[in-house]
Structures are given as C-alpha cells and as structure tokens.
N, C-alpha and C. Protein backbone atom coordinates (compact mmCIF):
# COMPACT_ATOMS: atom_id res chain seq x y z
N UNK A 1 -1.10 3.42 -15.67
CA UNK A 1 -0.84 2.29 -14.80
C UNK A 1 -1.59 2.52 -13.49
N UNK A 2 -2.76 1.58 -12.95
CA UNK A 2 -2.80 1.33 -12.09
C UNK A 2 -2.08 1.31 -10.87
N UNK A 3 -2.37 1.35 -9.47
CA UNK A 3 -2.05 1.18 -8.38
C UNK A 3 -1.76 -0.46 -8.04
N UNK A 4 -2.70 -0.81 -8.52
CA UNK A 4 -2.45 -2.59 -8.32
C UNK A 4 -1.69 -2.44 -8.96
N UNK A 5 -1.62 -2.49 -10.28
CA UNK A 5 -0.65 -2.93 -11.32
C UNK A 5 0.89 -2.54 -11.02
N UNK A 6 1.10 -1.46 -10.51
CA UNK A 6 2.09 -0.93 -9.64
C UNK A 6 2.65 -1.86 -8.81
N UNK A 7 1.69 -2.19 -8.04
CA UNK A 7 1.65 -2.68 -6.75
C UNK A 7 2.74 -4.43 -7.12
N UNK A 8 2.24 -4.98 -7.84
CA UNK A 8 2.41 -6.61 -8.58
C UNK A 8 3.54 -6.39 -8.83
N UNK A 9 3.74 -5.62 -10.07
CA UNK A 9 5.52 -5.27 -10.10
C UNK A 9 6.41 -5.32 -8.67
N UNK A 10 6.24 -3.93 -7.98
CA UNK A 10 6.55 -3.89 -6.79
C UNK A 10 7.09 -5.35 -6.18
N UNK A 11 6.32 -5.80 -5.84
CA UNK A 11 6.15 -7.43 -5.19
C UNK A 11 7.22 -8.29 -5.93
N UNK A 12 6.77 -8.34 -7.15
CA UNK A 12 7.54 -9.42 -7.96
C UNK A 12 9.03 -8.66 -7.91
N UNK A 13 9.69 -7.60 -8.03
CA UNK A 13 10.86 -6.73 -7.64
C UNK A 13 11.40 -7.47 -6.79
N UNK A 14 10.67 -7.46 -5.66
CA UNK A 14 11.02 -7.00 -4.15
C UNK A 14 11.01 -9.06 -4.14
N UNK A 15 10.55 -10.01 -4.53
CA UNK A 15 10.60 -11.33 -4.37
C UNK A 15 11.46 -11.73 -5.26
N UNK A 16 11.95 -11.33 -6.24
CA UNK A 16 12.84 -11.89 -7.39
C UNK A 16 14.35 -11.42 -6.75
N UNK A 17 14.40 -10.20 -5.45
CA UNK A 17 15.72 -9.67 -5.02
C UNK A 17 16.40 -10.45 -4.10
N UNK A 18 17.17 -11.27 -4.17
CA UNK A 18 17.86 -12.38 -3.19
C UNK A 18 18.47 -11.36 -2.22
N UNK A 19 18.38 -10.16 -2.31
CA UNK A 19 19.14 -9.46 -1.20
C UNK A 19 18.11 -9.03 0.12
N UNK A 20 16.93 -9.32 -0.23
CA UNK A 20 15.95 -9.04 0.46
C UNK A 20 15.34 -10.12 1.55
N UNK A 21 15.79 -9.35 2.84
CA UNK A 21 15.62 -11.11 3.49
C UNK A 21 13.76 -11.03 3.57
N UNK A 22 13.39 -12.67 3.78
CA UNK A 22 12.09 -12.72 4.24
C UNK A 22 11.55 -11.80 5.21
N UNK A 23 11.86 -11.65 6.10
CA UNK A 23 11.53 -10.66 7.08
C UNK A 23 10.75 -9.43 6.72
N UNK A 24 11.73 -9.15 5.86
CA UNK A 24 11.96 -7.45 5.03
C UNK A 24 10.14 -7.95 4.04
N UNK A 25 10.14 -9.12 3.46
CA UNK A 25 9.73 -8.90 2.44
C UNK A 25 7.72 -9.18 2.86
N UNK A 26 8.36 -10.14 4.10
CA UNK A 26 6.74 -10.07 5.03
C UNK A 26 5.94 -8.32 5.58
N UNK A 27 7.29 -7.57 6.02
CA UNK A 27 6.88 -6.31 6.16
C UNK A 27 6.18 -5.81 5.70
N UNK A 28 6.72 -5.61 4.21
CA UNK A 28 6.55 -4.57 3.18
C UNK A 28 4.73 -5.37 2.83
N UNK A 29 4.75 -6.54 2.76
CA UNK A 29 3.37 -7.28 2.47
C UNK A 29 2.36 -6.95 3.47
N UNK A 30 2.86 -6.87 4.50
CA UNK A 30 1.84 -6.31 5.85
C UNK A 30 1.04 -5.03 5.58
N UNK A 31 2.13 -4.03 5.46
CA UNK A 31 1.63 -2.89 4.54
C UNK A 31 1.19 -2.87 3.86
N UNK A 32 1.30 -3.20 2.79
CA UNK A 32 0.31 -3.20 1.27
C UNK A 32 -0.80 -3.33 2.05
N UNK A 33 -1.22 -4.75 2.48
CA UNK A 33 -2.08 -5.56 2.45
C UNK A 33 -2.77 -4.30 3.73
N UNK A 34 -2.33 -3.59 5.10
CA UNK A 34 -3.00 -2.91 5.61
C UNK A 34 -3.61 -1.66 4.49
N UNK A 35 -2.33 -0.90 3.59
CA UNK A 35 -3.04 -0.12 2.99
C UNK A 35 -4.49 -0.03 2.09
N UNK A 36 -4.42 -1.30 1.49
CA UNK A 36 -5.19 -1.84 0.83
C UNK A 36 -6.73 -1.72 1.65
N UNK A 37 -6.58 -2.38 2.55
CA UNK A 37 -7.73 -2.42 3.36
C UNK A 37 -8.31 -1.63 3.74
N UNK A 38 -7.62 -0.26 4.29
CA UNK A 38 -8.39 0.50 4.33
C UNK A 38 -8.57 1.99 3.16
N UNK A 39 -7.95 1.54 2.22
CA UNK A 39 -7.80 2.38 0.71
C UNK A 39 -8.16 1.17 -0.15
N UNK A 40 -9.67 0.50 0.25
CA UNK A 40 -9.66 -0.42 -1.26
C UNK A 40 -9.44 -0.11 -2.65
N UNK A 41 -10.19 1.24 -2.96
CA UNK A 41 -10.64 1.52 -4.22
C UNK A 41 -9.00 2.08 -4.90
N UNK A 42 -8.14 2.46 -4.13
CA UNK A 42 -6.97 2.62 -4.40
C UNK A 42 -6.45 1.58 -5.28
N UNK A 43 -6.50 0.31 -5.66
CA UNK A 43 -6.31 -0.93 -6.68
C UNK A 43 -6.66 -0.54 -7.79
N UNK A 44 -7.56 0.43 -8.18
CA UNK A 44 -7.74 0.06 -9.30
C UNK A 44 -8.12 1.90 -9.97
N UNK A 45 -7.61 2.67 -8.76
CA UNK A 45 -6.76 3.87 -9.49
C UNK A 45 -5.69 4.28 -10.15
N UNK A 46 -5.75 5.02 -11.33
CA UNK A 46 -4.33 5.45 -12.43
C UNK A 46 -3.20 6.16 -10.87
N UNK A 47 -2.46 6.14 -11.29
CA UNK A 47 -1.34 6.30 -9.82
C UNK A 47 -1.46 7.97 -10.43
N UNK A 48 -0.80 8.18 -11.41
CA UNK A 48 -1.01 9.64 -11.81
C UNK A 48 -2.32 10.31 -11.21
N UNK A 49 -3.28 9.73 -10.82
CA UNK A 49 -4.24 10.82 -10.62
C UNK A 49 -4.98 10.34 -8.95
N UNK A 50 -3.58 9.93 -8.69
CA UNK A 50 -3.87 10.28 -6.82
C UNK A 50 -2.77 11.33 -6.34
N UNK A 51 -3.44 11.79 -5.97
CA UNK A 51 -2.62 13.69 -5.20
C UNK A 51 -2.95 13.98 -3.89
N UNK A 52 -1.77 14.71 -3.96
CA UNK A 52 -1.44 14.80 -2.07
C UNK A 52 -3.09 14.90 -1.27
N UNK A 53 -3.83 15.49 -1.99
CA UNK A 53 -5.06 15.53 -0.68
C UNK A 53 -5.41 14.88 -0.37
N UNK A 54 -5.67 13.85 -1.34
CA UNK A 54 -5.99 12.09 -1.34
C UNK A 54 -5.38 11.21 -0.56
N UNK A 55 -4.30 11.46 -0.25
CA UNK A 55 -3.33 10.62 0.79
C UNK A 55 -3.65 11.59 2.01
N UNK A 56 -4.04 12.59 2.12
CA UNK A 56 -4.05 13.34 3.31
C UNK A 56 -5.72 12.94 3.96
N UNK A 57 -5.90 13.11 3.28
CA UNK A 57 -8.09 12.65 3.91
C UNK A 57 -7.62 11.22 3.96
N UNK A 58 -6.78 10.43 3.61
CA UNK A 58 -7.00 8.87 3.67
C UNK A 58 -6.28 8.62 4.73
N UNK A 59 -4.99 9.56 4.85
CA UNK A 59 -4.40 9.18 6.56
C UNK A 59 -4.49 9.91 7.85
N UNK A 60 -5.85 10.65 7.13
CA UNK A 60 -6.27 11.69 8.79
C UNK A 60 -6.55 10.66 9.59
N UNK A 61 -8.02 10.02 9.44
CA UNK A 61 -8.70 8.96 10.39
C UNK A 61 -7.34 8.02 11.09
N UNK A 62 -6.20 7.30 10.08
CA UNK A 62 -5.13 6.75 10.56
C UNK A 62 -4.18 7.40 11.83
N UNK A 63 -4.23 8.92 11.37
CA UNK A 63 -3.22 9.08 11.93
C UNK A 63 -4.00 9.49 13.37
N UNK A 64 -5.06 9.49 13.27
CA UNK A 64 -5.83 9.94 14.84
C UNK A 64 -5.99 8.99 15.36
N UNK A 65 -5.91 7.37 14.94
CA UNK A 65 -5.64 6.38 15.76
C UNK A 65 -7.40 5.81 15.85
N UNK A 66 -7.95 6.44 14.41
CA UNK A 66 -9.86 6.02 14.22
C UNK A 66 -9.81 4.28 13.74
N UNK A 67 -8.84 3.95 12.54
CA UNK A 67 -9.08 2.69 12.17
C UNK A 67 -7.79 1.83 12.08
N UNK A 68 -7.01 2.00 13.89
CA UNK A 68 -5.84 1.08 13.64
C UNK A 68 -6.30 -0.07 13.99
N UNK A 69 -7.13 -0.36 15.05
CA UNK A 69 -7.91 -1.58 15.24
C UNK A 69 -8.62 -2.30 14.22
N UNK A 70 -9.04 -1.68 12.96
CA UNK A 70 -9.46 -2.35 11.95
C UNK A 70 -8.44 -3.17 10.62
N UNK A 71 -7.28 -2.23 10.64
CA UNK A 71 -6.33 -2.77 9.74
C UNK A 71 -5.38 -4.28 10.06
C-alpha cells in the first residue's frame, strides 16, 4: 500500500466520522496537503519502505525553519 493510497482511506475515515467536527477535519487536510508539498514523491511510496531516516532528512530543512514559507 501506498502512501496516497493510505492517505484516501485516511480522509474518507476521518469524513465518513460524524464525530469529527469540520474544523478538526480542515486541519488534518492542511497537513496532508503541507506534507505533500514538500514530500511529493512520498504519494506514491510503499509506506513499508519509508524509515525513520527518511522522515528525519525530510524534516531537518522543516524543522530549521528552511521551507516554512514555502508550504
């Protein structure tokens, strides 16, 4: 399974849950949609074969504050 494919489920979950107010559910979309942007190729990776280093090189630049202006 894909990351997108992941991802769609996710969504459809999280929109089919009447307990989930709009608010909540614009959030969680903000995110994706930032992660996405700056992890494109992440869509259309097997989820099994992203590992911790991979999330770590992808949220160095983030977390130093290199591409918050871009997301």
């Amino acid at each position: 399974m894909t990351f997108g494919e992941a991802l769609k489920i996710r969504q459809q979950n999280q929109a089919d849950d009447l307990t989930v107010k709009r608010a909540t559910r614009h959030y969680w979309n903000q995110i994706f949609i930032a992660v996405l942007k700056s992890w494109p190729e992440l869509v259309d990776r097997e989820i099994r074969r992203v590992v911790r280093t991979d999330c770590k090189q992808w949220a160095a630049p983030i977390s130093q504050g290199c591409i918050s202006d871009a997301v």
